[in-house]
C-alpha atoms as a PDB file:
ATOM      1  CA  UNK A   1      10.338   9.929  -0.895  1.00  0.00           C
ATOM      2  CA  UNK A   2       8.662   6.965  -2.655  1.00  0.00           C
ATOM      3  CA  UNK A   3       5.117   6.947  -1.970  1.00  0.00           C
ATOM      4  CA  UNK A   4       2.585   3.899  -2.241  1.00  0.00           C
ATOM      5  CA  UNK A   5       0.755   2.739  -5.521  1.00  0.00           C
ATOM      6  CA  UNK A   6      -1.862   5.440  -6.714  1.00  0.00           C
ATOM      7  CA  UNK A   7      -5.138   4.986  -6.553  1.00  0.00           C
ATOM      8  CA  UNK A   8      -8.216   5.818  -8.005  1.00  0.00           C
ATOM      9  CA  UNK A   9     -11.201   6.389  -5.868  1.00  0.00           C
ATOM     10  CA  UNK A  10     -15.240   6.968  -6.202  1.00  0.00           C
ATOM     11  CA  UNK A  11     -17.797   7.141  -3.791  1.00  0.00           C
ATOM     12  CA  UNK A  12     -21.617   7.186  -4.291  1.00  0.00           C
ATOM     13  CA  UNK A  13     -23.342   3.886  -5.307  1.00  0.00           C
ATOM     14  CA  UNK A  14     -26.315   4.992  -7.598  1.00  0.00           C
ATOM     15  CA  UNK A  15     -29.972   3.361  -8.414  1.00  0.00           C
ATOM     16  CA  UNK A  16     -30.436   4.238 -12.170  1.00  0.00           C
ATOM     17  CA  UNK A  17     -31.364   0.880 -13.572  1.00  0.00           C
ATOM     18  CA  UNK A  18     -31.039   1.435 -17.877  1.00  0.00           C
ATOM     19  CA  UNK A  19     -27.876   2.119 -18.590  1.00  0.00           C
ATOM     20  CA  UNK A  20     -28.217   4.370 -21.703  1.00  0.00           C
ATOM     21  CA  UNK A  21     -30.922   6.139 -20.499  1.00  0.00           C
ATOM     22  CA  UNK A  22     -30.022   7.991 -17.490  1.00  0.00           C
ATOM     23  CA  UNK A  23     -32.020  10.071 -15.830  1.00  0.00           C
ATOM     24  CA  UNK A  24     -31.133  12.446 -12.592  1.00  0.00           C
ATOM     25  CA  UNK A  25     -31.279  11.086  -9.513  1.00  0.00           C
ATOM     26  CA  UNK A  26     -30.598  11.046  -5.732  1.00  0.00           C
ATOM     27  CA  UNK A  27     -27.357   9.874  -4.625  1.00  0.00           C
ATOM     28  CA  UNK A  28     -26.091   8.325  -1.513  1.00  0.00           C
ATOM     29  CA  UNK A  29     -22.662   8.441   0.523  1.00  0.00           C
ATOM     30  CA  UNK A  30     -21.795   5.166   0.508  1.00  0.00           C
ATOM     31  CA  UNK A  31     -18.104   5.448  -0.241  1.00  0.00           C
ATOM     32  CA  UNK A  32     -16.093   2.985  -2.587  1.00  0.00           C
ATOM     33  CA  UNK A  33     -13.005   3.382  -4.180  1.00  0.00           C
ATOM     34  CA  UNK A  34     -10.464   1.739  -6.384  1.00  0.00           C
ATOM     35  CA  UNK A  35      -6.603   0.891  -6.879  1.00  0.00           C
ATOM     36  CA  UNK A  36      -6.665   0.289  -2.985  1.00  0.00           C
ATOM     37  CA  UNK A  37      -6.625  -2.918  -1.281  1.00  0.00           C
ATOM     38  CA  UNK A  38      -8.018  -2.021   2.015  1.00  0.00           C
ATOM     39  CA  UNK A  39     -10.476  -3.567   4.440  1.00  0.00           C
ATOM     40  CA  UNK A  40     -13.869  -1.892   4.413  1.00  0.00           C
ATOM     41  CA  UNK A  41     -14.382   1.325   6.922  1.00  0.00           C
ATOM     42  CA  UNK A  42     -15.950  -0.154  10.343  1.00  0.00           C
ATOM     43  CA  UNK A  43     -19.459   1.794   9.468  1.00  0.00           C
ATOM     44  CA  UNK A  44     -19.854   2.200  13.775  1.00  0.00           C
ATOM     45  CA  UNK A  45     -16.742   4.831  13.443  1.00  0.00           C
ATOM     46  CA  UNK A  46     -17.566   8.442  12.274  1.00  0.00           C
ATOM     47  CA  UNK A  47     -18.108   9.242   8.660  1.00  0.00           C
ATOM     48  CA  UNK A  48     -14.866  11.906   7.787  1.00  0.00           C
ATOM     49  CA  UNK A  49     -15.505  13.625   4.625  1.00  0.00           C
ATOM     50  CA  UNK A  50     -12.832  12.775   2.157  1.00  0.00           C
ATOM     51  CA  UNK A  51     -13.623  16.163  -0.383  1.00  0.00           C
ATOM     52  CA  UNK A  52     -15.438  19.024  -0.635  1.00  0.00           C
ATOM     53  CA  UNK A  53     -19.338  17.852  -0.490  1.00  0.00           C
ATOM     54  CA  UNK A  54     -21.250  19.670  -3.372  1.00  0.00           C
ATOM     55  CA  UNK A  55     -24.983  19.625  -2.032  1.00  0.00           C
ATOM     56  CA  UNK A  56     -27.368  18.694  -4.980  1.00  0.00           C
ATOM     57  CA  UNK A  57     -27.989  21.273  -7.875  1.00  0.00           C
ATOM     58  CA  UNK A  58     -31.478  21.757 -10.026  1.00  0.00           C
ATOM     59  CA  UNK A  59     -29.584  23.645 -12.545  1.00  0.00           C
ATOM     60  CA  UNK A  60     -28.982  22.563 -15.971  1.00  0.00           C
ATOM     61  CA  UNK A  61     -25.306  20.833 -16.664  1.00  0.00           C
ATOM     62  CA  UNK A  62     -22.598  20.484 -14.324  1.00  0.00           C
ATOM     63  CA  UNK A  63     -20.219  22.995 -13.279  1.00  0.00           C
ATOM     64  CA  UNK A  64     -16.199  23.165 -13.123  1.00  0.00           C
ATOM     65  CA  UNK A  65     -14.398  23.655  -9.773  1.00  0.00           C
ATOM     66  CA  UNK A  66     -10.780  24.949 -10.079  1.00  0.00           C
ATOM     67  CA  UNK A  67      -8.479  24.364  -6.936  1.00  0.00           C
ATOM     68  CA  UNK A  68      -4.686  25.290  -6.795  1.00  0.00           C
ATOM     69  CA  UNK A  69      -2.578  22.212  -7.307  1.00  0.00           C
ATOM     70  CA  UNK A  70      -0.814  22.224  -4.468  1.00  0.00           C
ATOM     71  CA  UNK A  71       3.346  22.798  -3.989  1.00  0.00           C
ATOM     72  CA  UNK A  72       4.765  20.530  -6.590  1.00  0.00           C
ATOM     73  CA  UNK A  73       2.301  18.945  -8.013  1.00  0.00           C
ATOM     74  CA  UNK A  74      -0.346  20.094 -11.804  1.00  0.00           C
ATOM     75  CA  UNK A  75      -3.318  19.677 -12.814  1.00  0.00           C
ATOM     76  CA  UNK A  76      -2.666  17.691 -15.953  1.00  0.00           C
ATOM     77  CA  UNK A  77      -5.983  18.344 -17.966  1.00  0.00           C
ATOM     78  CA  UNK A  78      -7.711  22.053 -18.151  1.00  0.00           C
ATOM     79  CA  UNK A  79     -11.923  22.516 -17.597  1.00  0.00           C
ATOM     80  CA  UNK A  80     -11.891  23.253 -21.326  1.00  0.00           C
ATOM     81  CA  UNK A  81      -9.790  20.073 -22.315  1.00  0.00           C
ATOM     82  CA  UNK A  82     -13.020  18.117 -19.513  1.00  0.00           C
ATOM     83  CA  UNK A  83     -15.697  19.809 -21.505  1.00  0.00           C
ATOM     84  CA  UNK A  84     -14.775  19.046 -24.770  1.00  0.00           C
ATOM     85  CA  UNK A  85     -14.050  15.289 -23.768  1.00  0.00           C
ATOM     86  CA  UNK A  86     -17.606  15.281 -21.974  1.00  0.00           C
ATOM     87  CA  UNK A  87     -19.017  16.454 -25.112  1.00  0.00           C
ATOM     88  CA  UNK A  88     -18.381  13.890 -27.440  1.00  0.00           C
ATOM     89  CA  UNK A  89     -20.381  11.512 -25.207  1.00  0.00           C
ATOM     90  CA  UNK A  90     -23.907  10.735 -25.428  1.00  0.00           C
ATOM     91  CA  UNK A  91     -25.834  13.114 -23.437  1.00  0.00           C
ATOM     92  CA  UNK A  92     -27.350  10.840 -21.528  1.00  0.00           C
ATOM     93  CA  UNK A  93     -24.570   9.811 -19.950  1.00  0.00           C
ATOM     94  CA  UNK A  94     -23.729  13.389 -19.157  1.00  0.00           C
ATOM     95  CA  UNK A  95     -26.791  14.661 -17.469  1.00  0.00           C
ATOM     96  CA  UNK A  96     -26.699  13.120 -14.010  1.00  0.00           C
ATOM     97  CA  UNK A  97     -23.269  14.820 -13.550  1.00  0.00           C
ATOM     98  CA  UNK A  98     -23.413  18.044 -11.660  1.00  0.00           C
ATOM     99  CA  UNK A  99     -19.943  18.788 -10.239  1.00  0.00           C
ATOM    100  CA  UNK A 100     -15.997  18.455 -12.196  1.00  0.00           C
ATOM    101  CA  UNK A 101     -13.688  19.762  -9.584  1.00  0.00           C
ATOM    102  CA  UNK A 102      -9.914  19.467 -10.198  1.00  0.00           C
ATOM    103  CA  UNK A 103      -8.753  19.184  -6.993  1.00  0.00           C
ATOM    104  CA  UNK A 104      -5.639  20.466  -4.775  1.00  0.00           C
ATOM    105  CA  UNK A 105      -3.188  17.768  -3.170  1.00  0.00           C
ATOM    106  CA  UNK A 106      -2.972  18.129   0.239  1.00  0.00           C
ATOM    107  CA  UNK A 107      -0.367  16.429   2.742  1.00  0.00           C
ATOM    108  CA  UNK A 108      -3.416  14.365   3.885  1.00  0.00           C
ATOM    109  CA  UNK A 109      -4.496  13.185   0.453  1.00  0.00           C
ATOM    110  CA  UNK A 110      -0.421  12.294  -0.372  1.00  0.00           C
ATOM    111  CA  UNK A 111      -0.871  10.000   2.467  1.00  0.00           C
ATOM    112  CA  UNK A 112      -3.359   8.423  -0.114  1.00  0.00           C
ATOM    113  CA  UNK A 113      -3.387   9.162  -3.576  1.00  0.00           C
ATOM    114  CA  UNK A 114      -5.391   8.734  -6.414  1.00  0.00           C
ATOM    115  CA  UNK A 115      -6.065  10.214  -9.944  1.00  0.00           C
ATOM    116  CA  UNK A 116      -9.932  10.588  -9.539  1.00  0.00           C
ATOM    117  CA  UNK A 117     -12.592  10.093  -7.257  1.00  0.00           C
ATOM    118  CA  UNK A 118     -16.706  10.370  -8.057  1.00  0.00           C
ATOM    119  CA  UNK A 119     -18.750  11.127  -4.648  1.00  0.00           C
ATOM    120  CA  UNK A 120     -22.379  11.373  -4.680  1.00  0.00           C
ATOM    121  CA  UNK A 121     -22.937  13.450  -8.658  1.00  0.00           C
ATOM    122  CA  UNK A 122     -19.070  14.960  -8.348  1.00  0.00           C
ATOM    123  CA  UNK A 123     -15.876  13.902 -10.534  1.00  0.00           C
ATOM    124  CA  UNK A 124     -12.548  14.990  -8.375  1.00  0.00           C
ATOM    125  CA  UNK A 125      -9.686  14.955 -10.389  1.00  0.00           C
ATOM    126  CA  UNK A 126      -6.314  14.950  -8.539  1.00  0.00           C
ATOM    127  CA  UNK A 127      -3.292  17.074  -9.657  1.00  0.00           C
ATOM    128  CA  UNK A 128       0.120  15.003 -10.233  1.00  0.00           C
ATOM    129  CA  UNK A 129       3.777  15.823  -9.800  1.00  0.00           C
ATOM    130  CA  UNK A 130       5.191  18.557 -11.787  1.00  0.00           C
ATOM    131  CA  UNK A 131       8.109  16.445 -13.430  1.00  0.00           C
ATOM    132  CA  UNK A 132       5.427  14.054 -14.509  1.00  0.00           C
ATOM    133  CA  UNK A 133       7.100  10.981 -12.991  1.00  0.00           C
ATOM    134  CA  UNK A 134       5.641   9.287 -10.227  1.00  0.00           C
ATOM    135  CA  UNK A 135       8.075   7.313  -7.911  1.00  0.00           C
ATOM    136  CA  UNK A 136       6.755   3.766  -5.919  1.00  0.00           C
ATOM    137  CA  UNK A 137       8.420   1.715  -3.644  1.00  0.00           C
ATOM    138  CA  UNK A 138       6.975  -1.787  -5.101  1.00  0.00           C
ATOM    139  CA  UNK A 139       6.959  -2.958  -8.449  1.00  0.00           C
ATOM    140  CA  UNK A 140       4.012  -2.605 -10.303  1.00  0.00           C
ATOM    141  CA  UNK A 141       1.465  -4.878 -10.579  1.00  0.00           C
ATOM    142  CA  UNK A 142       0.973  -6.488 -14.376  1.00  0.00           C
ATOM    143  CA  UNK A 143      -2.217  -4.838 -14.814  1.00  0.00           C
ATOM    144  CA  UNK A 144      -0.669  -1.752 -14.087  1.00  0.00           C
ATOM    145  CA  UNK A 145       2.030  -1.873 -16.536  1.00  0.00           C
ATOM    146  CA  UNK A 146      -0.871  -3.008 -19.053  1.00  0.00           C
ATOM    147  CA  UNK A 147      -3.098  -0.142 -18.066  1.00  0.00           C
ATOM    148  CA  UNK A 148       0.280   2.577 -18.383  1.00  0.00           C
ATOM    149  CA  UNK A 149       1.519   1.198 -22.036  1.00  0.00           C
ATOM    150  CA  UNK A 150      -2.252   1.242 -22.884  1.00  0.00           C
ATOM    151  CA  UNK A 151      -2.461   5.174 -22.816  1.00  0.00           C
ATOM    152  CA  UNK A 152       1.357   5.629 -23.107  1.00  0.00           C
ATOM    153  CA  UNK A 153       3.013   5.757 -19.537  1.00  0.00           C
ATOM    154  CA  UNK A 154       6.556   4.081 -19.330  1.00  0.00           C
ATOM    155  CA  UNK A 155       7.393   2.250 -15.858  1.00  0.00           C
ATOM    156  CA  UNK A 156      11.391   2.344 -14.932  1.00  0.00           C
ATOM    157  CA  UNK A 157      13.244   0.283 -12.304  1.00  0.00           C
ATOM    158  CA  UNK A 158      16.202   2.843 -11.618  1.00  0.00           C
ATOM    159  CA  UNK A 159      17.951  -0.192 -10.017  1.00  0.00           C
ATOM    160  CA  UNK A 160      18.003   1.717  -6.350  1.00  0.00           C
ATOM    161  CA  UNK A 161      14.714  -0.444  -5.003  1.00  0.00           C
ATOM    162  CA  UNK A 162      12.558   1.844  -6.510  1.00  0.00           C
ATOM    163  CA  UNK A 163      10.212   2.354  -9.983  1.00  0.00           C
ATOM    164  CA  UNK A 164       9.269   5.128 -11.634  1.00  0.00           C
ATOM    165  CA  UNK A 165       6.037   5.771 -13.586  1.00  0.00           C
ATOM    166  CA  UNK A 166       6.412   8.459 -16.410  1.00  0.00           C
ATOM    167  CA  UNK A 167       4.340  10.400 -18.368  1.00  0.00           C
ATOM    168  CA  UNK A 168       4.548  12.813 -21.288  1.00  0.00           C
ATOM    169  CA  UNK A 169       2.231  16.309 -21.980  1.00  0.00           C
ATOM    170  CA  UNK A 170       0.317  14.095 -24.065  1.00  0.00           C
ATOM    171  CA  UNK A 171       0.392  10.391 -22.659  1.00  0.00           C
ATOM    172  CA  UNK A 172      -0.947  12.360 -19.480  1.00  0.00           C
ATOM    173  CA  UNK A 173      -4.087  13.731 -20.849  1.00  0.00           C
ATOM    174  CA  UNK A 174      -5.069  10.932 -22.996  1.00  0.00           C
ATOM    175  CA  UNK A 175      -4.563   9.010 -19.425  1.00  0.00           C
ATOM    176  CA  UNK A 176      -6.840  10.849 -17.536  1.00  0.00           C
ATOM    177  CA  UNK A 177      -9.418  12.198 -20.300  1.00  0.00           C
ATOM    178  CA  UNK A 178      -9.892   8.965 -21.629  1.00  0.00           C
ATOM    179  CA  UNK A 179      -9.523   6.874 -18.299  1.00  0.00           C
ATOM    180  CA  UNK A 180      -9.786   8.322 -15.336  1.00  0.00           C
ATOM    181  CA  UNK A 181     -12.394  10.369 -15.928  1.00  0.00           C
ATOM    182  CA  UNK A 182     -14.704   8.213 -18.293  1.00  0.00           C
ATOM    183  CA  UNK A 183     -13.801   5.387 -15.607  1.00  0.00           C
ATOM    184  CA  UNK A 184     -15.659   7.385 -12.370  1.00  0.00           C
ATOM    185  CA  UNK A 185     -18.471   8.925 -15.019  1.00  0.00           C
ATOM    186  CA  UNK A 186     -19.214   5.506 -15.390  1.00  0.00           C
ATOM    187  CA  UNK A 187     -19.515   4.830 -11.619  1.00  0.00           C
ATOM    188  CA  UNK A 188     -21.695   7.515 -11.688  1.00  0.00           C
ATOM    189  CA  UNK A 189     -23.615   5.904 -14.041  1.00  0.00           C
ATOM    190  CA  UNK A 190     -23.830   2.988 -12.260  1.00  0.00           C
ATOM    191  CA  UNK A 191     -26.917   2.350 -10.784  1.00  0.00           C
ATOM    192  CA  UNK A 192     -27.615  -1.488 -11.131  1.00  0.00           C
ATOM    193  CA  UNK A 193     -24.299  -3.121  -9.982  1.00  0.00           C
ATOM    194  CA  UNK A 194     -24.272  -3.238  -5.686  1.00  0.00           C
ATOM    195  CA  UNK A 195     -20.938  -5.458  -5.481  1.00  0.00           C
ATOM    196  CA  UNK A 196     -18.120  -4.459  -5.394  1.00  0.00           C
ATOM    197  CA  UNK A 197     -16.373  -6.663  -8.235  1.00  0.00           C
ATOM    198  CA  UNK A 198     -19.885  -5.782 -10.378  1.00  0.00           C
ATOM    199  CA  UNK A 199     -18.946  -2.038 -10.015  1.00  0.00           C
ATOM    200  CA  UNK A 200     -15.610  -2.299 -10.995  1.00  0.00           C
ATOM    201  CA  UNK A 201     -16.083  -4.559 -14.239  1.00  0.00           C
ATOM    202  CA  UNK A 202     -18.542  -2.270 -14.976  1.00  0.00           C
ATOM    203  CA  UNK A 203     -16.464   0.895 -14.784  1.00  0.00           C
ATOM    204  CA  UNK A 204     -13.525  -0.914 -16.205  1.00  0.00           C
ATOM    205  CA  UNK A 205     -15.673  -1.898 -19.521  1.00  0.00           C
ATOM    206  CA  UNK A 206     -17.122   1.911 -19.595  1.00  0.00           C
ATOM    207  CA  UNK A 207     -13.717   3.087 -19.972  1.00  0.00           C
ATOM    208  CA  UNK A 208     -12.456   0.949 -22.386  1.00  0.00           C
ATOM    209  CA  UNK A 209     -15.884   1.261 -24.192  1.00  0.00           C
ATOM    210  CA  UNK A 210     -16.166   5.118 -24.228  1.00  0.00           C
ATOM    211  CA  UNK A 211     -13.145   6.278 -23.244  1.00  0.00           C
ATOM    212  CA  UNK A 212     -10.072   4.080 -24.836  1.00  0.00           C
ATOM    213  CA  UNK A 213     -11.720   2.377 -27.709  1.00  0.00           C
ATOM    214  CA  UNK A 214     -14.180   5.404 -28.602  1.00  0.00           C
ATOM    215  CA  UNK A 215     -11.826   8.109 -28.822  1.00  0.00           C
ATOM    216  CA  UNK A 216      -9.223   6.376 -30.673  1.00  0.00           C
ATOM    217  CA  UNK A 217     -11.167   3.738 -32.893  1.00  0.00           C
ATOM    218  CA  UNK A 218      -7.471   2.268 -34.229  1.00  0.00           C
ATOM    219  CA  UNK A 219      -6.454   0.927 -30.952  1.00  0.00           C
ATOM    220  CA  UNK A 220      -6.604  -2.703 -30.602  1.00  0.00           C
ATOM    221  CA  UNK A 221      -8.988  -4.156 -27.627  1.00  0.00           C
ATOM    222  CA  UNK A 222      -6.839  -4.742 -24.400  1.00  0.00           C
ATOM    223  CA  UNK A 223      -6.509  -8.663 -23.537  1.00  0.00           C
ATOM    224  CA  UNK A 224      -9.048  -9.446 -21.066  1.00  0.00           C
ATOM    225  CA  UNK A 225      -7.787  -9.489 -17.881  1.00  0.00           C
ATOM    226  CA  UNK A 226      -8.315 -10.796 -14.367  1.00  0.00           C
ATOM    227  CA  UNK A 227     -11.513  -8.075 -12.824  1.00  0.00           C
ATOM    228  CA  UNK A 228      -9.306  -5.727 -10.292  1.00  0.00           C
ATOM    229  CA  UNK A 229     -10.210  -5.277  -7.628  1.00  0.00           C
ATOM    230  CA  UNK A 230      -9.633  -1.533  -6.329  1.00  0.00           C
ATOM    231  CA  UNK A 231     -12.261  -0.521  -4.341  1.00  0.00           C
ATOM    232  CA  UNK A 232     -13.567  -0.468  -0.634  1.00  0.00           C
ATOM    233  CA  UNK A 233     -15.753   1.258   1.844  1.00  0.00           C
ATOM    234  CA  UNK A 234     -13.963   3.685   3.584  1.00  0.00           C
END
């Protein structure tokens, strides 16, 4: 079945204020995330954890969580191949960061997906389909075709209504080692920026900054685009 566009989603608004100089800190709940265009959750309703809460850790570095995939879907990128990524950043930007967890799909979550999600000092990682091809039933927005030939994804209109994202072994983890996850590190990060089209520029310039540009100094600076906006309260 086709499912809706993918998204990517973080929760936790932070209060660091310097942004290369970050030091450990409290985080809140407030939830956020991007590549959705939803309203904002009604904050009278009941609060319905969307992961695994990690409670707050005094230990030094962050730790990787491991979850089964889930029927028919991977897990695209391994805790060694997040490790060594996170270690060619500054560790600055490393040390508020206390929980990696690859997480499993579950029918609930393919009811609304995403690629990542940051929550309070937690990166989630989400698994994707075996096959590597991800099927929509709209076309893709330009941004999104722009943001797939960036890291090497090829969209396909198979002519039956449908279009198909795909991905290669490598296109996949440069995608999410060098997106996704720099991309929620740097809401994590976060800490000055309370709007929401102030968090997402921000995040969107981290990732090209540290994750696109920085690991692959030949690549050519994207055109500037339009700010996206893909996140909401839930």
């Amino acid at each position: 079945m086709a499912r809706q566009h993918k998204r990517r989603r973080t929760l936790g608004k932070q209060q660091t204020q310097h942004t290369y100089n970050v030091p450990r800190h409290t985080v809140s709940k407030h939830v956020l995330s991007n590549r959705a265009r939803l309203p904002r959750r009604d904050e009278r309703l009941p609060f319905i954890p969307p992961e695994d809460w990690h409670e707050p850790d005094d230990g030094d570095g962050y730790r990787i969580v491991h979850q089964p995939p889930g029927k028919g879907y991977r897990h695209v990128v391994t805790p060694a191949e997040v490790r060594d990524r996170l270690a060619d950043l500054p560790p600055q930007f490393v040390a508020p960061l206390e929980v990696v967890q690859l997480s499993r799909m579950t029918r609930k979550k393919q009811s609304f997906p995403c690629y990542g999600m940051q929550w309070g000092a937690a990166l989630y990682l989400y698994p994707l389909e075996t096959e590597l091809v991800e099927h929509y039933h709209r076309p893709p927005r330009p941004e999104q075709v722009i943001e797939a030939r960036m890291y090497g994804g090829r969209w396909q209109e198979p002519g039956d209504g449908t279009w198909r994202l795909i991905w290669t072994e490598r296109t996949i983890k440069d995608f999410y080692l060098n997106n996704i996850l720099i991309h929620e590190l740097g809401h994590l990060l976060d800490e000055r920026n309370s709007s929401y089209t102030d968090r997402e520029r921000w995040a969107e310039w981290f990732a090209v900054e540290f994750g696109y540009k920085s690991n692959h100094p030949l690549r050519s600076r994207p055109k500037k685009q339009k700010t996206r906006r893909r996140h909401h309260s839930a």
